[in-house]
PDB file of N, CA and C in Angstrom:
ATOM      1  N   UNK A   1      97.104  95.179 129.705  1.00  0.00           N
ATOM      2  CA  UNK A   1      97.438  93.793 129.981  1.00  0.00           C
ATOM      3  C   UNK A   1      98.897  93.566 129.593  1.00  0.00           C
ATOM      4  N   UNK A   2      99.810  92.740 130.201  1.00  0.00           N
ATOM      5  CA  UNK A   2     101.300  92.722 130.308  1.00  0.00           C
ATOM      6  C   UNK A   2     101.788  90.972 129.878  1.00  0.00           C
ATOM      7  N   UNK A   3     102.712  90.776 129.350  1.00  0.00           N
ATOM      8  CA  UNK A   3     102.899  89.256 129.141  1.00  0.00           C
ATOM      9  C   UNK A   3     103.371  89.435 130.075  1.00  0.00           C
ATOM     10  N   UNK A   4     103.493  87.847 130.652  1.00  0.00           N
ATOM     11  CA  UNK A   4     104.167  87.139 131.903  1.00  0.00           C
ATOM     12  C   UNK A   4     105.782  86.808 131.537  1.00  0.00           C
ATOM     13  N   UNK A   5     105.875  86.955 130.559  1.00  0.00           N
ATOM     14  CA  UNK A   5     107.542  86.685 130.045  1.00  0.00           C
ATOM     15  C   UNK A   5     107.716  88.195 129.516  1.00  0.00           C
ATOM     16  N   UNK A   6     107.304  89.073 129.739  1.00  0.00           N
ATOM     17  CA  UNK A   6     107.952  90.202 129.841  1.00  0.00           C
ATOM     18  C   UNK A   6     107.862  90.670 127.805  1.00  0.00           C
ATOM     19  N   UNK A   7     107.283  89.842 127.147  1.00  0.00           N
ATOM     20  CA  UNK A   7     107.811  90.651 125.483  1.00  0.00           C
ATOM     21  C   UNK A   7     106.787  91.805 125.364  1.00  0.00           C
ATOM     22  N   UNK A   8     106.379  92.140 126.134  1.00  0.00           N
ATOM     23  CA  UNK A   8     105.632  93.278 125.979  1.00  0.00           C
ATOM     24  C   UNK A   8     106.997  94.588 126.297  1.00  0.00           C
ATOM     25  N   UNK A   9     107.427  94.257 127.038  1.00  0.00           N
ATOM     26  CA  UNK A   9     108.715  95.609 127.175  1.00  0.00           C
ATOM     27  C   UNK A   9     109.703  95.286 125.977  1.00  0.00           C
ATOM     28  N   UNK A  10     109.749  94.304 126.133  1.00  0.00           N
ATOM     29  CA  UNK A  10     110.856  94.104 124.714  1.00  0.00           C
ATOM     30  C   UNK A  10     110.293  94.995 123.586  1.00  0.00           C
ATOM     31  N   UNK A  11     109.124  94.757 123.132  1.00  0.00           N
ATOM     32  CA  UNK A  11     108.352  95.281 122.155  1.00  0.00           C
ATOM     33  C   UNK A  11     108.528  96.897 122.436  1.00  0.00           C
ATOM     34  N   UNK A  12     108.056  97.339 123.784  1.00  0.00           N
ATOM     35  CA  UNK A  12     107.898  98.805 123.947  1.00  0.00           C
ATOM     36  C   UNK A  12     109.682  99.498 123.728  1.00  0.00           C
ATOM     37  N   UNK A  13     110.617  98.533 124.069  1.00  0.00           N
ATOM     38  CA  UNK A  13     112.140  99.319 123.925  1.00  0.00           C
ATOM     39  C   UNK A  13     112.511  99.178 121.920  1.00  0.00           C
ATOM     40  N   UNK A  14     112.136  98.619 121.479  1.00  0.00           N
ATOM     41  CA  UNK A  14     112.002  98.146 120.336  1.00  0.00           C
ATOM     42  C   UNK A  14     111.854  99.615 119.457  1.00  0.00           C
ATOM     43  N   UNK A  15     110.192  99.307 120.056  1.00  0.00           N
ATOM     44  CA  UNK A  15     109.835 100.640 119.420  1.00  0.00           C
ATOM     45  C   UNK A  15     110.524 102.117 119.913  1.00  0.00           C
ATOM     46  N   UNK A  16     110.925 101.717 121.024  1.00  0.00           N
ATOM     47  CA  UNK A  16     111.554 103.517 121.192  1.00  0.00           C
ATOM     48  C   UNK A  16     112.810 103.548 120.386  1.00  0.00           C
ATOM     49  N   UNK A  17     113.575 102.099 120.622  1.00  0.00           N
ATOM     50  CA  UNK A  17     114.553 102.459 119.362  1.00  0.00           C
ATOM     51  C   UNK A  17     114.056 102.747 118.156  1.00  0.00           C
ATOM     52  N   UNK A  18     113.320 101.855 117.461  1.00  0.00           N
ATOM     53  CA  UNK A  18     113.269 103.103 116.481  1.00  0.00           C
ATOM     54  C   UNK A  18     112.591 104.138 116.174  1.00  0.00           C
ATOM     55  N   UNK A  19     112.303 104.842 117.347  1.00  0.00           N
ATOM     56  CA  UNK A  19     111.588 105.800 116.846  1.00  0.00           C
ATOM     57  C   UNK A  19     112.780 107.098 117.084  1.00  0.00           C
ATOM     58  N   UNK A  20     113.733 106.722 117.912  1.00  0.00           N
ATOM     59  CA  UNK A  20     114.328 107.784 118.370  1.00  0.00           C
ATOM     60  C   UNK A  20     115.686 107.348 117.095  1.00  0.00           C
ATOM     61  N   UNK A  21     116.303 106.540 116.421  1.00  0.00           N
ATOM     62  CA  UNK A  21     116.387 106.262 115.586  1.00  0.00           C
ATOM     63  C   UNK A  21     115.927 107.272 114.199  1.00  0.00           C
ATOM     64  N   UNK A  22     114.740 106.931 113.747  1.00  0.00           N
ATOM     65  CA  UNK A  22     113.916 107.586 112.744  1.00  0.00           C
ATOM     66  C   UNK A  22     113.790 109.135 113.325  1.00  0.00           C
ATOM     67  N   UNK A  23     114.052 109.652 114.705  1.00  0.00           N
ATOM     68  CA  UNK A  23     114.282 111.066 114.738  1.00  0.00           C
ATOM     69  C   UNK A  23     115.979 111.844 114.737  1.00  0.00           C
ATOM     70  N   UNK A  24     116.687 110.732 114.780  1.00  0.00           N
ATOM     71  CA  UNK A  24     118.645 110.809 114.225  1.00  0.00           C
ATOM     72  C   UNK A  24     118.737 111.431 113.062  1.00  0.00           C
ATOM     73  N   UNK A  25     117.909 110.582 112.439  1.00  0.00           N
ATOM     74  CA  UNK A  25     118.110 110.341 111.038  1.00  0.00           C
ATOM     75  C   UNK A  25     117.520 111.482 110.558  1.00  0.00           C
ATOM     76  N   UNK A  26     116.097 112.393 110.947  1.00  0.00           N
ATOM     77  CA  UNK A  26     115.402 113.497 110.350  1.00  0.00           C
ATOM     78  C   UNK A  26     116.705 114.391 111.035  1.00  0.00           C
ATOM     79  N   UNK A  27     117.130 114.248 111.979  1.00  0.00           N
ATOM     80  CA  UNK A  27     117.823 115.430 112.924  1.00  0.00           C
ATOM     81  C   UNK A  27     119.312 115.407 111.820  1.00  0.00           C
ATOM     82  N   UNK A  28     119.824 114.626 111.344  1.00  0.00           N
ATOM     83  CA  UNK A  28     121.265 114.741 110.403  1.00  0.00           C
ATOM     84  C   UNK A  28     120.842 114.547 108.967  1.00  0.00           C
ATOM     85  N   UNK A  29     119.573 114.428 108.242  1.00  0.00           N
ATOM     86  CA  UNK A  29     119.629 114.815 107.323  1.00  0.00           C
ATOM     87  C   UNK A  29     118.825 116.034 106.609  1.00  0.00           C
ATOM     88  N   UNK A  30     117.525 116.046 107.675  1.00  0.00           N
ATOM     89  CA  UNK A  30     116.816 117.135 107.202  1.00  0.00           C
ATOM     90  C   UNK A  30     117.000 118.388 107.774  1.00  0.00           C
ATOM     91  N   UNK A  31     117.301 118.544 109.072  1.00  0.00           N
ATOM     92  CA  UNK A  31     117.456 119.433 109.568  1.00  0.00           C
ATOM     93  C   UNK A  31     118.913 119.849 109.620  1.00  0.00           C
ATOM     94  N   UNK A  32     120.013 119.150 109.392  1.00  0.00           N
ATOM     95  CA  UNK A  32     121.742 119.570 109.532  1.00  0.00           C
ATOM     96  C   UNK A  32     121.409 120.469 108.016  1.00  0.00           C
ATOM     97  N   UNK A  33     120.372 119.256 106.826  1.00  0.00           N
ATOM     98  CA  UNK A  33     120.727 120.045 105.406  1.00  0.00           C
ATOM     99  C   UNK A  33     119.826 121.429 105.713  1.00  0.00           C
ATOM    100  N   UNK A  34     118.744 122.021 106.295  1.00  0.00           N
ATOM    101  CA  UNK A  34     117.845 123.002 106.026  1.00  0.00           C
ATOM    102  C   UNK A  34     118.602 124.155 106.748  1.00  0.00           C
ATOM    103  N   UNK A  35     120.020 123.740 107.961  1.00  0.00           N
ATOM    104  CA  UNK A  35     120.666 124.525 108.693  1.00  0.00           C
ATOM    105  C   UNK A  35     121.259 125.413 107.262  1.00  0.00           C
ATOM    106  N   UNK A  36     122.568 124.399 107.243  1.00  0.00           N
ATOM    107  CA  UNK A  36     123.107 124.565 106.336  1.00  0.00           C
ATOM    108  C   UNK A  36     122.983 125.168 104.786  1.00  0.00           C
ATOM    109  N   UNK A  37     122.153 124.847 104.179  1.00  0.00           N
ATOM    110  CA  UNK A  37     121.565 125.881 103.092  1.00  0.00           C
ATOM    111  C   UNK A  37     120.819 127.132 103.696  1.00  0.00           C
ATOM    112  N   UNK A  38     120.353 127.146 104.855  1.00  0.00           N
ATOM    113  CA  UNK A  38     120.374 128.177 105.273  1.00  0.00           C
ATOM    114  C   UNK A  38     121.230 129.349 105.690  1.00  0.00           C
ATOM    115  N   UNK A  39     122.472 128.716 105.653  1.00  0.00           N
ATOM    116  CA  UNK A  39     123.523 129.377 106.194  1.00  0.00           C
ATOM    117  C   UNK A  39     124.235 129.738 104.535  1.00  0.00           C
ATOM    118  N   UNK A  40     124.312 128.677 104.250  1.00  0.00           N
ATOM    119  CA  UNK A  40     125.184 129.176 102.749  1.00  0.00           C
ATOM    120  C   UNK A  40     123.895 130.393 102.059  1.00  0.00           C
ATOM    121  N   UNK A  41     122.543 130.420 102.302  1.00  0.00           N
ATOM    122  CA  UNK A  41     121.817 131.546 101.535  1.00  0.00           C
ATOM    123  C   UNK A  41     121.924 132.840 102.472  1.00  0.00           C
ATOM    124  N   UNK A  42     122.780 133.122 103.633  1.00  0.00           N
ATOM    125  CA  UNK A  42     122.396 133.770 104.343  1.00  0.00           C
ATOM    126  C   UNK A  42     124.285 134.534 103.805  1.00  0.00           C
ATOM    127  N   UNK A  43     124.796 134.126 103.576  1.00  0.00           N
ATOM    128  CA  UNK A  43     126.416 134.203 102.869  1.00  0.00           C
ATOM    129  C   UNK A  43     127.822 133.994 103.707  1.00  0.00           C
ATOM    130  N   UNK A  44     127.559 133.095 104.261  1.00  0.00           N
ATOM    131  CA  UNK A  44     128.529 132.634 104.933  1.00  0.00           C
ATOM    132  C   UNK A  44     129.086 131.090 104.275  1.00  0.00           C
ATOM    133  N   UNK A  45     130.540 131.383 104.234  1.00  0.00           N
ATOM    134  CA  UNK A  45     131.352 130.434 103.391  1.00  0.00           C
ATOM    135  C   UNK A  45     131.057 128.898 104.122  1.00  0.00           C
ATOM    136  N   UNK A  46     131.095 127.361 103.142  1.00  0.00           N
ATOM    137  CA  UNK A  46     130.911 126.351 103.810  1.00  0.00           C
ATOM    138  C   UNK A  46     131.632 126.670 104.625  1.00  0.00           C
ATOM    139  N   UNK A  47     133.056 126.746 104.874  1.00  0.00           N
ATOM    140  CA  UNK A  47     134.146 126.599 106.380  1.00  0.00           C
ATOM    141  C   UNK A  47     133.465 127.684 107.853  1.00  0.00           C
ATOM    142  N   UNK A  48     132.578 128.568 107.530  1.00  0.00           N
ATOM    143  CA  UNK A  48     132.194 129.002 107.908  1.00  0.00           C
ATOM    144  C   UNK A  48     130.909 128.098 108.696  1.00  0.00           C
ATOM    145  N   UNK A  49     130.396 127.806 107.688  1.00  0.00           N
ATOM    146  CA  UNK A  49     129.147 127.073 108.752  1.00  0.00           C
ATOM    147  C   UNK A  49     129.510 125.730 109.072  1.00  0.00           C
ATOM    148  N   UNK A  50     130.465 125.138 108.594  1.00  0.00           N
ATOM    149  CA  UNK A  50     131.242 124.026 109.337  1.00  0.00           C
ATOM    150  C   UNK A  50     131.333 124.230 110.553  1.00  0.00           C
ATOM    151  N   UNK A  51     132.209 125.412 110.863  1.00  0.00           N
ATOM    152  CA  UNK A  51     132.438 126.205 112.311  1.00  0.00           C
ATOM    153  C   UNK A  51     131.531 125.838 113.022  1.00  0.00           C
ATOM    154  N   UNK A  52     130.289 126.925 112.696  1.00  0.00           N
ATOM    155  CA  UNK A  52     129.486 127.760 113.192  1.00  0.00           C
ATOM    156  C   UNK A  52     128.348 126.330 113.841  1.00  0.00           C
ATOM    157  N   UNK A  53     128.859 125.199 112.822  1.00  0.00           N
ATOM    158  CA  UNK A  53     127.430 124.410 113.354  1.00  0.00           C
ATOM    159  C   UNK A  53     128.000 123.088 113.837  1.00  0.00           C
ATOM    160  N   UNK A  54     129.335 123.143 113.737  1.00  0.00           N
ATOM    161  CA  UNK A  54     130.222 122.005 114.352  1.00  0.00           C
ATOM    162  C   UNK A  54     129.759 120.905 113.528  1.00  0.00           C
ATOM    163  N   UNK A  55     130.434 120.890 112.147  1.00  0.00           N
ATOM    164  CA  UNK A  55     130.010 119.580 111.045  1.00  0.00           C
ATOM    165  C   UNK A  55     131.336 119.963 110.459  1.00  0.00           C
ATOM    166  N   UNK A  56     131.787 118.677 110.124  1.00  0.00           N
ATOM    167  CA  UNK A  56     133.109 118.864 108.797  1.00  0.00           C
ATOM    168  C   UNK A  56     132.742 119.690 107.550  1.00  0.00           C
ATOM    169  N   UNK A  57     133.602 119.847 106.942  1.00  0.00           N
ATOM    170  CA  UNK A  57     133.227 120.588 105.784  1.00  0.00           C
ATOM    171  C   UNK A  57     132.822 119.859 104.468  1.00  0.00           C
ATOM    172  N   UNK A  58     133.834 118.589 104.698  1.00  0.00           N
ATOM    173  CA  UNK A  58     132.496 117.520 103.475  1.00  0.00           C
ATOM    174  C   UNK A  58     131.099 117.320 104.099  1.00  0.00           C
ATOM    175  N   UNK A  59     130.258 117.070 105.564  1.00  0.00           N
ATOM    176  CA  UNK A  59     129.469 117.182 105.753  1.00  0.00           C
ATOM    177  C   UNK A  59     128.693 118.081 105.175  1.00  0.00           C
ATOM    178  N   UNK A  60     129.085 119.111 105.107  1.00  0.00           N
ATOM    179  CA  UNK A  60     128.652 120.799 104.578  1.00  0.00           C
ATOM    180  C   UNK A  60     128.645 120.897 103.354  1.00  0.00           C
ATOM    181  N   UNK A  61     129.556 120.424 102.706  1.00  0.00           N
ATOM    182  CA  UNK A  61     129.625 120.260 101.045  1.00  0.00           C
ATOM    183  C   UNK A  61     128.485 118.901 100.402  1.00  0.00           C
ATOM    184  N   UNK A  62     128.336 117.966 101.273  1.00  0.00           N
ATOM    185  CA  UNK A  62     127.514 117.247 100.977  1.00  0.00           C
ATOM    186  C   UNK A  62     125.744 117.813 101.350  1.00  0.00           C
ATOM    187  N   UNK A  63     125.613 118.119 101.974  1.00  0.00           N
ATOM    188  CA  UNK A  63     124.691 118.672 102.507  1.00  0.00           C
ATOM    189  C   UNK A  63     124.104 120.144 101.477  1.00  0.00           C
ATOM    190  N   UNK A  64     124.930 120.413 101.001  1.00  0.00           N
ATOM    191  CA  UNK A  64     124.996 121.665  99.909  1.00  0.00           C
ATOM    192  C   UNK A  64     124.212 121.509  98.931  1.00  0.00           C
ATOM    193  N   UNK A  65     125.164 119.943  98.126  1.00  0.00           N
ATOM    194  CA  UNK A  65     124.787 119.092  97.079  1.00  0.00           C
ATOM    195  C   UNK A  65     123.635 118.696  96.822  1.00  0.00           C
ATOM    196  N   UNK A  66     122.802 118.198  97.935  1.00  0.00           N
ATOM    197  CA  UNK A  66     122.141 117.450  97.297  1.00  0.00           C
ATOM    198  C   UNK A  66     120.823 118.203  97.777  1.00  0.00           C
ATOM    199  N   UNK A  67     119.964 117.962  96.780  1.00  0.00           N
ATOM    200  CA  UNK A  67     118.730 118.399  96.844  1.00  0.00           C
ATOM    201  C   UNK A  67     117.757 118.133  97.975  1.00  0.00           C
ATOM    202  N   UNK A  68     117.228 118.811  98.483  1.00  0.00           N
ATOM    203  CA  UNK A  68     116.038 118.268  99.706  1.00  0.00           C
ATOM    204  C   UNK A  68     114.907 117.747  98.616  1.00  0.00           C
ATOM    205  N   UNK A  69     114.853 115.865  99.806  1.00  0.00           N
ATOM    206  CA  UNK A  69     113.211 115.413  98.661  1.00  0.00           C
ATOM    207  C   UNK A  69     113.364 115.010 100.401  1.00  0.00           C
ATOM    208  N   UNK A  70     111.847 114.246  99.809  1.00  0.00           N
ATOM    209  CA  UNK A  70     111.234 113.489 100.935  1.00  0.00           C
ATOM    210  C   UNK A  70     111.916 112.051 100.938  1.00  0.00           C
ATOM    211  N   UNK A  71     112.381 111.591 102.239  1.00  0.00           N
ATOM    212  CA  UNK A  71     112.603 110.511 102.159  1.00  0.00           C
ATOM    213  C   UNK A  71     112.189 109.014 102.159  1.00  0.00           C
ATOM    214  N   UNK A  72     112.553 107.924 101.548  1.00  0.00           N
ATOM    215  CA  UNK A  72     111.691 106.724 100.793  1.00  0.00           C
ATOM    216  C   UNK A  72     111.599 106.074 102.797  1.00  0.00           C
ATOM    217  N   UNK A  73     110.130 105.648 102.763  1.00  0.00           N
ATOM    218  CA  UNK A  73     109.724 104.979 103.726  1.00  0.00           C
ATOM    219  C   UNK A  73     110.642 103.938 104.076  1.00  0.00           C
ATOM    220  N   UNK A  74     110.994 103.513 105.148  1.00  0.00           N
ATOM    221  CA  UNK A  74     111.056 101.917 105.583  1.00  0.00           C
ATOM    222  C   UNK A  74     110.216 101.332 105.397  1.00  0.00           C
ATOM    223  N   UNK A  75     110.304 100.404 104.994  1.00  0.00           N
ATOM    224  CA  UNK A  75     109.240  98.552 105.036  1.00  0.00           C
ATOM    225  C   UNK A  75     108.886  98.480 106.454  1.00  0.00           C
ATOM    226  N   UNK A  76     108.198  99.247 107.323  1.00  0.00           N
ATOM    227  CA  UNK A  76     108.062  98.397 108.857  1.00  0.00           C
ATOM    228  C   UNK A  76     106.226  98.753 108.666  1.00  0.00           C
ATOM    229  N   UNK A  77     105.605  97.892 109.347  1.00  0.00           N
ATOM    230  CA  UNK A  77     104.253  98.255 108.986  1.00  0.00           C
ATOM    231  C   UNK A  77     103.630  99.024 110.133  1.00  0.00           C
ATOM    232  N   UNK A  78     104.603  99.746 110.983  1.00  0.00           N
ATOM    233  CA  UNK A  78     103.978 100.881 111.833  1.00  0.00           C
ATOM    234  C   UNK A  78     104.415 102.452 111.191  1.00  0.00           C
ATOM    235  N   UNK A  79     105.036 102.150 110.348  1.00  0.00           N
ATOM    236  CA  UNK A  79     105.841 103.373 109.671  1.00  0.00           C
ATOM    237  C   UNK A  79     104.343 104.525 109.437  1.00  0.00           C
ATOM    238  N   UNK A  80     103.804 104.272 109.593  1.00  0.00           N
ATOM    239  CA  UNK A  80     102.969 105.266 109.441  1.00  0.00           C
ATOM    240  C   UNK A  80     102.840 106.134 110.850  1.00  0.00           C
ATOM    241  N   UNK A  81     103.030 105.233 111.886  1.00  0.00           N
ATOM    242  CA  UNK A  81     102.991 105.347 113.051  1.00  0.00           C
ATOM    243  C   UNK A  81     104.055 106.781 113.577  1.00  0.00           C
ATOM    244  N   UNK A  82     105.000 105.895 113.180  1.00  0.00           N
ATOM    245  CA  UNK A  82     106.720 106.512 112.948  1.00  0.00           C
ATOM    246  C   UNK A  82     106.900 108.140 112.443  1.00  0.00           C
ATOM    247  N   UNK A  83     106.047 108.120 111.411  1.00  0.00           N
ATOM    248  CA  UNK A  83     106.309 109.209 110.608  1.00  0.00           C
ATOM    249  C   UNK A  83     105.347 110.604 110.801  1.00  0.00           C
ATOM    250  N   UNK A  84     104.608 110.423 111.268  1.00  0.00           N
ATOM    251  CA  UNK A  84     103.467 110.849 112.240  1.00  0.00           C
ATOM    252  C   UNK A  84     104.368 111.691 112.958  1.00  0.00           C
ATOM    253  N   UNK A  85     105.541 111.502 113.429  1.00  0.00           N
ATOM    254  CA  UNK A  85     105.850 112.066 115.037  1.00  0.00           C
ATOM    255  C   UNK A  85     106.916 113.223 114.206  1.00  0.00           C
ATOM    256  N   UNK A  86     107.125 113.460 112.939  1.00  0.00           N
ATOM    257  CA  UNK A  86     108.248 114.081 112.059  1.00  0.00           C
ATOM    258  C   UNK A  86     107.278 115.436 111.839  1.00  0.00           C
ATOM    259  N   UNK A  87     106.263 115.632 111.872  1.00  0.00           N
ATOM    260  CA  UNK A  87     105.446 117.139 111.840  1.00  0.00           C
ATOM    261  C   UNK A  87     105.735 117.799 113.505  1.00  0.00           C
ATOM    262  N   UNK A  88     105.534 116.911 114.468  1.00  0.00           N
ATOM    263  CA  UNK A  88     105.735 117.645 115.877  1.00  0.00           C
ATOM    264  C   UNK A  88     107.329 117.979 115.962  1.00  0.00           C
ATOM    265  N   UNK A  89     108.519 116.638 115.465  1.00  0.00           N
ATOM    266  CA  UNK A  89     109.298 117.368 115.694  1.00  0.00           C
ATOM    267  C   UNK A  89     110.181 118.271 115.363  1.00  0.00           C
ATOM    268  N   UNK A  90     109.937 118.334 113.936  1.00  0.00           N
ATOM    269  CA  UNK A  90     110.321 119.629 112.939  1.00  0.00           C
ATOM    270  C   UNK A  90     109.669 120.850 113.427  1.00  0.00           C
ATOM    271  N   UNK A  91     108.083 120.954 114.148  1.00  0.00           N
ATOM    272  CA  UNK A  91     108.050 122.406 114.735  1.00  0.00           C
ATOM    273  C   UNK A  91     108.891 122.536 115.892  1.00  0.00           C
ATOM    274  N   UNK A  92     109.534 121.147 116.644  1.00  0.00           N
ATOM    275  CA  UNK A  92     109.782 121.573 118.217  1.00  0.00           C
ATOM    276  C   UNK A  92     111.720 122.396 117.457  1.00  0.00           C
ATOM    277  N   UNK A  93     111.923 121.819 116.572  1.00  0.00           N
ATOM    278  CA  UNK A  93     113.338 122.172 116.314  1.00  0.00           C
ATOM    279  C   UNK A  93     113.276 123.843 115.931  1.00  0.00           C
ATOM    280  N   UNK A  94     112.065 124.410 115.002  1.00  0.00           N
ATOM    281  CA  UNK A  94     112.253 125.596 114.426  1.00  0.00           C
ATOM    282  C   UNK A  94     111.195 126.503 115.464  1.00  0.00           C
ATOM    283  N   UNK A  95     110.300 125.766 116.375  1.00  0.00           N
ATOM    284  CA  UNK A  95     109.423 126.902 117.397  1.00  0.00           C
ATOM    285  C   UNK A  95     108.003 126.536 116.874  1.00  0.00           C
ATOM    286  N   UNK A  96     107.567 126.280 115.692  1.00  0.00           N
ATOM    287  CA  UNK A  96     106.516 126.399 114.600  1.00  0.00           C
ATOM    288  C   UNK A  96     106.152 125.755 113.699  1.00  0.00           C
ATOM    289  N   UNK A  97     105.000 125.240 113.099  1.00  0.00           N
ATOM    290  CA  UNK A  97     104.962 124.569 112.336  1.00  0.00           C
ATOM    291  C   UNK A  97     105.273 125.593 111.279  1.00  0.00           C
ATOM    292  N   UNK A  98     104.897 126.930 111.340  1.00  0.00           N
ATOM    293  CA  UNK A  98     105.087 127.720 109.890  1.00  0.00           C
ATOM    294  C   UNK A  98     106.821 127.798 109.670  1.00  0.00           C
ATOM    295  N   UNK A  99     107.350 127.927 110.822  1.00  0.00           N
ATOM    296  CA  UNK A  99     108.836 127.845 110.803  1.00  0.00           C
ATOM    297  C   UNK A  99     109.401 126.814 110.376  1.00  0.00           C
ATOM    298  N   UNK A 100     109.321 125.644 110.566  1.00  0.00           N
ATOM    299  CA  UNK A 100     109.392 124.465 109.963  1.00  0.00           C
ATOM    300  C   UNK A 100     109.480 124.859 108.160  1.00  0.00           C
ATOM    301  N   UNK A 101     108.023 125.281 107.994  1.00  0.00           N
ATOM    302  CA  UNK A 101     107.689 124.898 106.252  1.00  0.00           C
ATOM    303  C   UNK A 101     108.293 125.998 105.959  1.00  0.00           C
ATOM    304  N   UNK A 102     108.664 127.404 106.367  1.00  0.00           N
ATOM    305  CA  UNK A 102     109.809 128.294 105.842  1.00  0.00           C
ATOM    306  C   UNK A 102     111.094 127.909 105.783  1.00  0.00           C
ATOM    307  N   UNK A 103     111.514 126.956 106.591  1.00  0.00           N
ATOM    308  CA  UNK A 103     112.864 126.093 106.516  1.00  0.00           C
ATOM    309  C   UNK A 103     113.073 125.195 105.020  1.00  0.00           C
ATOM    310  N   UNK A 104     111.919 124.544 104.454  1.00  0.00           N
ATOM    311  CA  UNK A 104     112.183 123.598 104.189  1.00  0.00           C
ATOM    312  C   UNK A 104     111.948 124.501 102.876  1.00  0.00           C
ATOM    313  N   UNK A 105     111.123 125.664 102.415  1.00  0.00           N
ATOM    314  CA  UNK A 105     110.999 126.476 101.506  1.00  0.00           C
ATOM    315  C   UNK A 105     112.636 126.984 101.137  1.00  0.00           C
ATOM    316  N   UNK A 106     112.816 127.316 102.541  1.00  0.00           N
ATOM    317  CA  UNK A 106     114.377 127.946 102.138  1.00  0.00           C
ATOM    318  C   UNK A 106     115.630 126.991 101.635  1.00  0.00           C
ATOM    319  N   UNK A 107     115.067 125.524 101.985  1.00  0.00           N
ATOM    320  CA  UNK A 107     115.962 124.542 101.318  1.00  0.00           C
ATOM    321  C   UNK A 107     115.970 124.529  99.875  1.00  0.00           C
ATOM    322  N   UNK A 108     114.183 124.220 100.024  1.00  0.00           N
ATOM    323  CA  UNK A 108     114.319 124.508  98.063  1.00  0.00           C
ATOM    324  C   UNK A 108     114.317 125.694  97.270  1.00  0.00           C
ATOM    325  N   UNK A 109     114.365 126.936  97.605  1.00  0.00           N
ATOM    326  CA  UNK A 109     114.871 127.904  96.885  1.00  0.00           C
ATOM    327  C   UNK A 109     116.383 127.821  96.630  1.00  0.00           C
ATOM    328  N   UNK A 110     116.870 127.555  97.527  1.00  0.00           N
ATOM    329  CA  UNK A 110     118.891 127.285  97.909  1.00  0.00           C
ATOM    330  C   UNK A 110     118.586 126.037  96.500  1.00  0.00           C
ATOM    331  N   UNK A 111     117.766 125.204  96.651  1.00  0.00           N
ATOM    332  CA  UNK A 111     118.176 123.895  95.610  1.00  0.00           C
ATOM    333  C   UNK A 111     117.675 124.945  93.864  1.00  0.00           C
ATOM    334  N   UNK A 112     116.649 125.251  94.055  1.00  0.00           N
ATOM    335  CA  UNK A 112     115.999 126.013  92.647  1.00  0.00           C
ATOM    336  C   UNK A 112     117.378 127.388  92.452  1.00  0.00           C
ATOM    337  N   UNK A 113     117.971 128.256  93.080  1.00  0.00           N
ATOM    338  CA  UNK A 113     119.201 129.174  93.301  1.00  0.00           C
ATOM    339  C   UNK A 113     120.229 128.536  92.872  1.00  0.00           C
ATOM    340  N   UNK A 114     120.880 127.679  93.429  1.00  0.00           N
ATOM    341  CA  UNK A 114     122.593 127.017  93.570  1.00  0.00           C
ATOM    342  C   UNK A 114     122.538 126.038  93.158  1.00  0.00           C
ATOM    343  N   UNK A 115     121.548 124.704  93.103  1.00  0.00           N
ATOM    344  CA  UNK A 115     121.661 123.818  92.071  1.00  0.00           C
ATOM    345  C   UNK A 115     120.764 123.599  90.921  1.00  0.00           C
ATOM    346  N   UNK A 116     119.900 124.599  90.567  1.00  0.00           N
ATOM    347  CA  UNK A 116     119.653 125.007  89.752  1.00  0.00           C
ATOM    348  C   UNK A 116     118.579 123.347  89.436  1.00  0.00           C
ATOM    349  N   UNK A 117     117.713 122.908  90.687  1.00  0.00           N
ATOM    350  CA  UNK A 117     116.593 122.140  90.852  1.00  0.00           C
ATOM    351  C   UNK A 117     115.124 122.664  90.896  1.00  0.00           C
ATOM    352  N   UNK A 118     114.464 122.007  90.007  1.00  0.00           N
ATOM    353  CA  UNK A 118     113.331 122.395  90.006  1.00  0.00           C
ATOM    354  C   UNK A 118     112.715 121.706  90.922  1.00  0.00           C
ATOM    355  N   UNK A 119     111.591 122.228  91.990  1.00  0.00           N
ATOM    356  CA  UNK A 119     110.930 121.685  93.146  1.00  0.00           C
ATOM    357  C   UNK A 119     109.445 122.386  93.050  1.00  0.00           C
ATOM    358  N   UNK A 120     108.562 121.221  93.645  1.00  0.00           N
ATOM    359  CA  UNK A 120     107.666 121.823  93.804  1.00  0.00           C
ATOM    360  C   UNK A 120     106.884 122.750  94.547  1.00  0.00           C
TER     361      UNK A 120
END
């Protein structure tokens, strides 16, 4: 069933913004950081994977820094909805869901290794 004033599409573009939004945001922080510590554990210098992955090198140095956690929800009350779609697209980026959780393993060994973080 469709409103006659059309807020039913409003609603549906809404939501694609943010959903494609909330996949930016996994795509430049979880996955640029799981590249990247992947690359610095693999021994290639930050300027190196700056290069190699087309990011500045404070990108790379920041990305180094900081520890992989999970990130704090938004307040939206579909967020459950939202977050749901972050298991499909972390396998579509690495091939796998096991590839995925070896990524994110290899983040926190790089964090437990080089910043010397304890993770679970």
């Amino acid at each position: 069933m469709t409103d006659s004033d059309g807020s039913d599409l409003a609603t549906r573009r809404r939501d694609a913004q943010r959903l494609v939004k909330h996949l930016q945001f996994l795509a430049e922080n979880y996955v640029d950081q799981a590249l990247v510590k992947e690359a610095l554990l693999r021994g290639l210098s930050q300027s190196e994977v700056a290069k190699l992955l087309g990011m500045s090198k404070k990108t790379v140095n920041t990305h180094a820094r900081v520890p992989f956690m999970r990130y704090a929800a938004a307040i939206d009350p579909r967020i459950d909805d939202i977050i749901r779609n972050d298991r499909p697209f972390f396998a579509y980026v690495w091939g796998s869901d096991e590839a995925a959780h070896a990524a994110v393993a290899r983040c926190k060994q790089y964090d437990r290794e080089r910043l010397l973080v304890e993770s679970d």
